[in-house]
N, C-alpha and C. Protein backbone atom coordinates (compact mmCIF):
# COMPACT_ATOMS: atom_id res chain seq x y z
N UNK A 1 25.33 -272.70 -37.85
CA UNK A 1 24.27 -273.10 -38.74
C UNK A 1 23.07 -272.17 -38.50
N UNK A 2 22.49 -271.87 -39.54
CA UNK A 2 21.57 -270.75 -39.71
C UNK A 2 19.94 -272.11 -40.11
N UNK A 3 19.09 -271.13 -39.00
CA UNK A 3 17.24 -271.51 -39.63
C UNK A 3 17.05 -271.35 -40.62
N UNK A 4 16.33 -272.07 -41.24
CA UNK A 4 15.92 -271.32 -42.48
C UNK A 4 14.28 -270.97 -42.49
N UNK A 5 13.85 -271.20 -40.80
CA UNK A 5 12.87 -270.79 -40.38
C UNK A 5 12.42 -269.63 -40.03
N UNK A 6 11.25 -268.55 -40.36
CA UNK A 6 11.27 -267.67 -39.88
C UNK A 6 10.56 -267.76 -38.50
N UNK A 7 10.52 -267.02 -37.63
CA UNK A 7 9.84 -266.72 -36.07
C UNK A 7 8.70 -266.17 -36.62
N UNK A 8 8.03 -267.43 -36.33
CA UNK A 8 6.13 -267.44 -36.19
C UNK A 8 5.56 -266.26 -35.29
N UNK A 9 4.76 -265.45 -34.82
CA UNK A 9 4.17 -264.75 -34.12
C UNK A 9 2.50 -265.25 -33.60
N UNK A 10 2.36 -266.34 -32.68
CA UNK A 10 1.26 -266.47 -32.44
C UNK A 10 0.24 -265.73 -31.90
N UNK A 11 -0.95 -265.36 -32.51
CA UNK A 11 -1.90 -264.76 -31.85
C UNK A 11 -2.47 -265.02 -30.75
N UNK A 12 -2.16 -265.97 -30.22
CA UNK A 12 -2.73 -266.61 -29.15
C UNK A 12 -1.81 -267.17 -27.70
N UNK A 13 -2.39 -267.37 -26.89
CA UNK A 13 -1.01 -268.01 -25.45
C UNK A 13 -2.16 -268.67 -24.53
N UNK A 14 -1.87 -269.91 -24.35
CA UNK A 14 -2.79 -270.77 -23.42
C UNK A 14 -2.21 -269.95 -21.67
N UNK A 15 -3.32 -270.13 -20.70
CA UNK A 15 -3.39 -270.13 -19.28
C UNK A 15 -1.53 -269.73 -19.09
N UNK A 16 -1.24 -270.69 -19.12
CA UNK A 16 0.26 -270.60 -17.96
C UNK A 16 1.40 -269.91 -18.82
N UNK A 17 1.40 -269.77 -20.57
CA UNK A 17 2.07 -268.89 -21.04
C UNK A 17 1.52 -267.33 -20.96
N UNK A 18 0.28 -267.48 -20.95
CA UNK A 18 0.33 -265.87 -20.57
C UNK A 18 0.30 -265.45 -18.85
N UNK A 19 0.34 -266.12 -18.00
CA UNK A 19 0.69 -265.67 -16.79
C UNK A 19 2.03 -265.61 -16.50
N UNK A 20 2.81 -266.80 -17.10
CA UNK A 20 4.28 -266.13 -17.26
C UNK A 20 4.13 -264.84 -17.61
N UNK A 21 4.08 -264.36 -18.74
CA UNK A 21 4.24 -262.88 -19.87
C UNK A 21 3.91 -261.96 -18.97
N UNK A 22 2.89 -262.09 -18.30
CA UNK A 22 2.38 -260.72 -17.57
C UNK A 22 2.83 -261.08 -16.06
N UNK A 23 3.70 -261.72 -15.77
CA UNK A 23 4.75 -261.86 -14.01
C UNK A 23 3.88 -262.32 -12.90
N UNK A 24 2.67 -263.31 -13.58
CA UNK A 24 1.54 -263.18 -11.96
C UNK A 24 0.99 -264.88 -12.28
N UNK A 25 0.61 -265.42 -11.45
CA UNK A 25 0.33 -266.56 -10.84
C UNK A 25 -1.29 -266.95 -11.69
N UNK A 26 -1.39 -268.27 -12.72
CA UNK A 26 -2.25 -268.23 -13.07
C UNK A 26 -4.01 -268.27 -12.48
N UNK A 27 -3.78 -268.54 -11.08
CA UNK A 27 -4.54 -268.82 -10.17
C UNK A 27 -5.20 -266.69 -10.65
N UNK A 28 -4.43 -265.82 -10.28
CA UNK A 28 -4.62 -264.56 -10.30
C UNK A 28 -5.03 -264.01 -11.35
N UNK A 29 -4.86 -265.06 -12.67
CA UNK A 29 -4.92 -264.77 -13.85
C UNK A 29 -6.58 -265.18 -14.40
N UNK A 30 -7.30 -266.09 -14.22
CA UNK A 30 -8.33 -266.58 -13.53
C UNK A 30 -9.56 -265.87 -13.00
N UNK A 31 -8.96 -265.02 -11.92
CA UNK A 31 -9.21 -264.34 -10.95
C UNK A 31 -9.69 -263.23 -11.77
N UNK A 32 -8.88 -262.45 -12.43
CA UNK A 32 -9.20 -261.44 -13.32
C UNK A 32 -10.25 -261.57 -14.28
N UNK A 33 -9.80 -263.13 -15.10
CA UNK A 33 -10.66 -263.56 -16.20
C UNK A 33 -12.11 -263.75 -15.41
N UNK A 34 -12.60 -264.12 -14.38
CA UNK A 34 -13.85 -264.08 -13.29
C UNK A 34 -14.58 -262.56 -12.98
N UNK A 35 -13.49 -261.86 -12.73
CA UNK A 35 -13.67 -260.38 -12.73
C UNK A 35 -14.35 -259.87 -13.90
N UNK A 36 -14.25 -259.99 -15.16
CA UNK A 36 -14.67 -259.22 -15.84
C UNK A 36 -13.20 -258.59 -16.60
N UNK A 37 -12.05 -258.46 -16.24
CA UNK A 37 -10.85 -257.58 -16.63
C UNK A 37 -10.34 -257.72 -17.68
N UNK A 38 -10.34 -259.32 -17.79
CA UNK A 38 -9.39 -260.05 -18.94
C UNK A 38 -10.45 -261.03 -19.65
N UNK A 39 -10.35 -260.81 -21.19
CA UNK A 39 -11.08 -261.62 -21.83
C UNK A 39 -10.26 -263.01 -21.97
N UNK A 40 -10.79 -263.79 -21.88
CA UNK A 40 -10.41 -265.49 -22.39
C UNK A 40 -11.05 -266.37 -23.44
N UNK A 41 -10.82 -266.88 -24.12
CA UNK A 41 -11.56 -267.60 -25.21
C UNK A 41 -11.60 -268.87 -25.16
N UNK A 42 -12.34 -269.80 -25.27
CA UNK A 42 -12.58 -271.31 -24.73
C UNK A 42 -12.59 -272.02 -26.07
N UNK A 43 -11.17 -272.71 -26.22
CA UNK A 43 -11.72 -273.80 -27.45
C UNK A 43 -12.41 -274.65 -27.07
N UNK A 44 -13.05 -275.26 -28.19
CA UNK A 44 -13.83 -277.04 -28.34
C UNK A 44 -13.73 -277.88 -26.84
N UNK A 45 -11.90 -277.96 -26.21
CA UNK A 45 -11.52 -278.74 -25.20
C UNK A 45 -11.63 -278.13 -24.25
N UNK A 46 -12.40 -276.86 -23.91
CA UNK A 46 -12.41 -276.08 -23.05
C UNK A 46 -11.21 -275.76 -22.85
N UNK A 47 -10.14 -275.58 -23.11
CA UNK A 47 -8.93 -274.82 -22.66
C UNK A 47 -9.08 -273.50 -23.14
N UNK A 48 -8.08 -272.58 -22.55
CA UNK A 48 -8.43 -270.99 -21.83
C UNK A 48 -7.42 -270.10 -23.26
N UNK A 49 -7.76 -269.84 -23.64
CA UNK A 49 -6.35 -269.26 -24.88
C UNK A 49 -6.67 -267.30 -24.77
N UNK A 50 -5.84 -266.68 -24.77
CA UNK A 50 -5.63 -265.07 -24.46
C UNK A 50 -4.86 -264.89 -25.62
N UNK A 51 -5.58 -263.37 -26.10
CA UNK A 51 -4.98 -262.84 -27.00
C UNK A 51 -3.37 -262.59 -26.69
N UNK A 52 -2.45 -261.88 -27.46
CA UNK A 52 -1.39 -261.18 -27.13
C UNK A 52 -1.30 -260.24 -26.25
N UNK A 53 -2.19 -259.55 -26.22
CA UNK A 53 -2.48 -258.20 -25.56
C UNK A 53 -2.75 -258.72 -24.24
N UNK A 54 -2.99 -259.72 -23.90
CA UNK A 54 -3.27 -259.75 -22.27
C UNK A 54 -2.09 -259.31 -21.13
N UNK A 55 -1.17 -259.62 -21.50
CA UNK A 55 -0.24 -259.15 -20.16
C UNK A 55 0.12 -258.04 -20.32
N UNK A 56 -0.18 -257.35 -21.38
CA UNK A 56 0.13 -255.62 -21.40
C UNK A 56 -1.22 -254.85 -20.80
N UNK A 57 -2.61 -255.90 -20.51
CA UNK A 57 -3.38 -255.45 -20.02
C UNK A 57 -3.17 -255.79 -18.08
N UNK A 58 -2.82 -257.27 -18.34
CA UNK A 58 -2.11 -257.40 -16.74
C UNK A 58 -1.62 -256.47 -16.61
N UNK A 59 -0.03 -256.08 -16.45
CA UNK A 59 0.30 -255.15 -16.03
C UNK A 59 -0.26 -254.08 -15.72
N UNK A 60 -1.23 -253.69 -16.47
CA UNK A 60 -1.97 -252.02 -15.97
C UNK A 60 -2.66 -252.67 -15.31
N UNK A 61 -3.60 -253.39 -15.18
CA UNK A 61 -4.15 -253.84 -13.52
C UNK A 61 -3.32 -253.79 -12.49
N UNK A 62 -2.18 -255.12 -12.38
CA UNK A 62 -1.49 -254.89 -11.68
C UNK A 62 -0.84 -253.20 -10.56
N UNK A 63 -1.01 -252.71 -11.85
CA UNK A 63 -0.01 -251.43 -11.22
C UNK A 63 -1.29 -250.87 -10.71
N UNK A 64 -2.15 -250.75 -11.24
CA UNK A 64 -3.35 -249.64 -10.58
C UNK A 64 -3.78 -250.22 -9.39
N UNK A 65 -4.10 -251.79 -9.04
CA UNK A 65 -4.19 -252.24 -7.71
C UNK A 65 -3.07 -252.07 -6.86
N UNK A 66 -1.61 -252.15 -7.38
CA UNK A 66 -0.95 -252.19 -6.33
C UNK A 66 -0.08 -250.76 -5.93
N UNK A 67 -0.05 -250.30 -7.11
CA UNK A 67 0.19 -248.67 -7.00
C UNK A 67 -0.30 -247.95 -6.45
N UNK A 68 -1.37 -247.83 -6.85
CA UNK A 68 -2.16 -246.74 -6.76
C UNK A 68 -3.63 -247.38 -5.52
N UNK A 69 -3.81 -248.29 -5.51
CA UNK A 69 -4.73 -248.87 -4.36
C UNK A 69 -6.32 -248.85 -4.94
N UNK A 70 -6.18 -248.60 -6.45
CA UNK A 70 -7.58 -248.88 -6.99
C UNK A 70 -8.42 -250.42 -6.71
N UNK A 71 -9.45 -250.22 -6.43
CA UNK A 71 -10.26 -251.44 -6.28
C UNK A 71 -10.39 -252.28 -7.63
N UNK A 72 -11.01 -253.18 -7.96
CA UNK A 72 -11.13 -254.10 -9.27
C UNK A 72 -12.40 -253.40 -9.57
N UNK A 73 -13.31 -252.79 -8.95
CA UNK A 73 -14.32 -252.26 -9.91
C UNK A 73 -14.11 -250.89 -10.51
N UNK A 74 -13.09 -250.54 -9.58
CA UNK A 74 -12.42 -249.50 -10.25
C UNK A 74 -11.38 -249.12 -11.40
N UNK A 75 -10.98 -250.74 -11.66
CA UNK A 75 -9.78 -250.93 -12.43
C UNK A 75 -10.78 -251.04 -13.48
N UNK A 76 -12.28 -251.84 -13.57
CA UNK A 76 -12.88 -251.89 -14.68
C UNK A 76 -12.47 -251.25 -15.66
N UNK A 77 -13.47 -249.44 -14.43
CA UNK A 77 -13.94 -248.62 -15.25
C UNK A 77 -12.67 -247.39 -15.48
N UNK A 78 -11.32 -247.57 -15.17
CA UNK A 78 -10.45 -246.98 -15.58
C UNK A 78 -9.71 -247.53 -17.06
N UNK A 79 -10.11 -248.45 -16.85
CA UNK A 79 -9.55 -249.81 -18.59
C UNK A 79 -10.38 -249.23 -19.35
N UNK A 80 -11.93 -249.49 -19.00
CA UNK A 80 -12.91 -248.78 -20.03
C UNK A 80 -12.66 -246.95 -20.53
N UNK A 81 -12.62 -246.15 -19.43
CA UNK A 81 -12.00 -245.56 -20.09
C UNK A 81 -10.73 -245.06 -20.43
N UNK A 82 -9.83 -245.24 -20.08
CA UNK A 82 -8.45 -245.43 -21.02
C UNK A 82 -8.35 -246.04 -22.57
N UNK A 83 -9.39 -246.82 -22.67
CA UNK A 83 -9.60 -247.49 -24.36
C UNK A 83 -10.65 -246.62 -24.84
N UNK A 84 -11.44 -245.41 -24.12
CA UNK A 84 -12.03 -245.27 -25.35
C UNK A 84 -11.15 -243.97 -25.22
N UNK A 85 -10.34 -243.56 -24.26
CA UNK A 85 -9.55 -242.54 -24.77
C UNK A 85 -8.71 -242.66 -26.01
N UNK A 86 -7.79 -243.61 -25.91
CA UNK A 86 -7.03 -244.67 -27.10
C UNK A 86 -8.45 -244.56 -28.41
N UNK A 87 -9.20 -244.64 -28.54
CA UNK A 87 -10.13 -244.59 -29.40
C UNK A 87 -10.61 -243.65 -29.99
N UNK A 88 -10.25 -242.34 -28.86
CA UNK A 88 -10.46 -240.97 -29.19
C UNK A 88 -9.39 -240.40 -30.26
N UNK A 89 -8.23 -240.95 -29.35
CA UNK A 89 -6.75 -240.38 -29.68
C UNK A 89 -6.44 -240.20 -31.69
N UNK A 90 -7.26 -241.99 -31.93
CA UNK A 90 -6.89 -242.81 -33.21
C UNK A 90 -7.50 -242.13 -33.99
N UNK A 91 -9.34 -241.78 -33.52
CA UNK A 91 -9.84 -240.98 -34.41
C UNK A 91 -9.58 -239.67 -34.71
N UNK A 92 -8.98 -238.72 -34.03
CA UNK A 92 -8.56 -237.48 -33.83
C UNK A 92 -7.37 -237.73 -34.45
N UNK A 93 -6.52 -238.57 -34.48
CA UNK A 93 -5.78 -238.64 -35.74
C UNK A 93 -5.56 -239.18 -36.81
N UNK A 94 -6.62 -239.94 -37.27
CA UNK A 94 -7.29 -240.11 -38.71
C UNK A 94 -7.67 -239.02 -39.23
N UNK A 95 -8.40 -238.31 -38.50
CA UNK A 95 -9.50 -236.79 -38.70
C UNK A 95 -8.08 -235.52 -39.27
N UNK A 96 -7.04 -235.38 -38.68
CA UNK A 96 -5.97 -234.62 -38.53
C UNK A 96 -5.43 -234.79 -39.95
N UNK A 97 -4.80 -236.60 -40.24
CA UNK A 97 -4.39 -236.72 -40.98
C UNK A 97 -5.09 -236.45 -42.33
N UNK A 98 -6.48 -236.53 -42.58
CA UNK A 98 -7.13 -236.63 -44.03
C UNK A 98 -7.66 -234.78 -43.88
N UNK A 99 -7.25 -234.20 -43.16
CA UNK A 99 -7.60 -232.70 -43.11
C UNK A 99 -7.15 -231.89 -44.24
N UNK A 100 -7.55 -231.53 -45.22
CA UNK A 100 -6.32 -230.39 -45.84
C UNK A 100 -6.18 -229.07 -45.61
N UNK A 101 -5.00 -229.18 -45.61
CA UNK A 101 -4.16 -227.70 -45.16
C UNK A 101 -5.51 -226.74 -45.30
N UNK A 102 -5.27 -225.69 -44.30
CA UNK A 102 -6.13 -224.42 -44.58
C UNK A 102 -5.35 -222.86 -45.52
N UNK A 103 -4.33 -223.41 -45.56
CA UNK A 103 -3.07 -222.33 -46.54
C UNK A 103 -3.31 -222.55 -47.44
């Protein structure tokens, strides 16, 4: 027997589904959101809701603290800039793409 449902894509994941997603202990998850690292959004009931993007941002914390032995104020300012590189990248190829040929 077949759904005749399609698979929803929520924008959103409370506390303990996104610490599953990104492999780390919500206590750590917390920890980050305190830090400054990870944004969190507070509904009405005060509960904690994270974009999608959070455990793809875990992980690069993760690895830069435990990889590489970066500090958390260091992980800041390597996030900060890694996104505005990503920001560079997008505009430099917007700019590329609407260029016309010089031939």
């Amino acid at each position: 027997m077949t759904s005749h449902h399609l698979p929803v894509r929520v924008d959103r994941a409370d506390l303990a589904a996104t610490a599953v997603a990104a492999g780390i202990h919500p206590d750590t998850l917390l920890k980050f959101v305190e830090l400054g690292l990870v944004t969190a959004h507070v509904d009405a009931s005060g509960r904690l809701w994270f974009a999608r993007t959070v455990p793809a941002r875990v992980h690069t914390i993760v690895r830069l603290h435990s990889d590489l032995a970066v500090n958390y104020a260091g992980i800041a300012l390597v996030l900060d800039l890694l996104a505005r590189i990503e920001q560079l990248e997008q505009h430099r190829t917007i700019r590329l793409e609407g260029d016309t040929p010089w031939t």
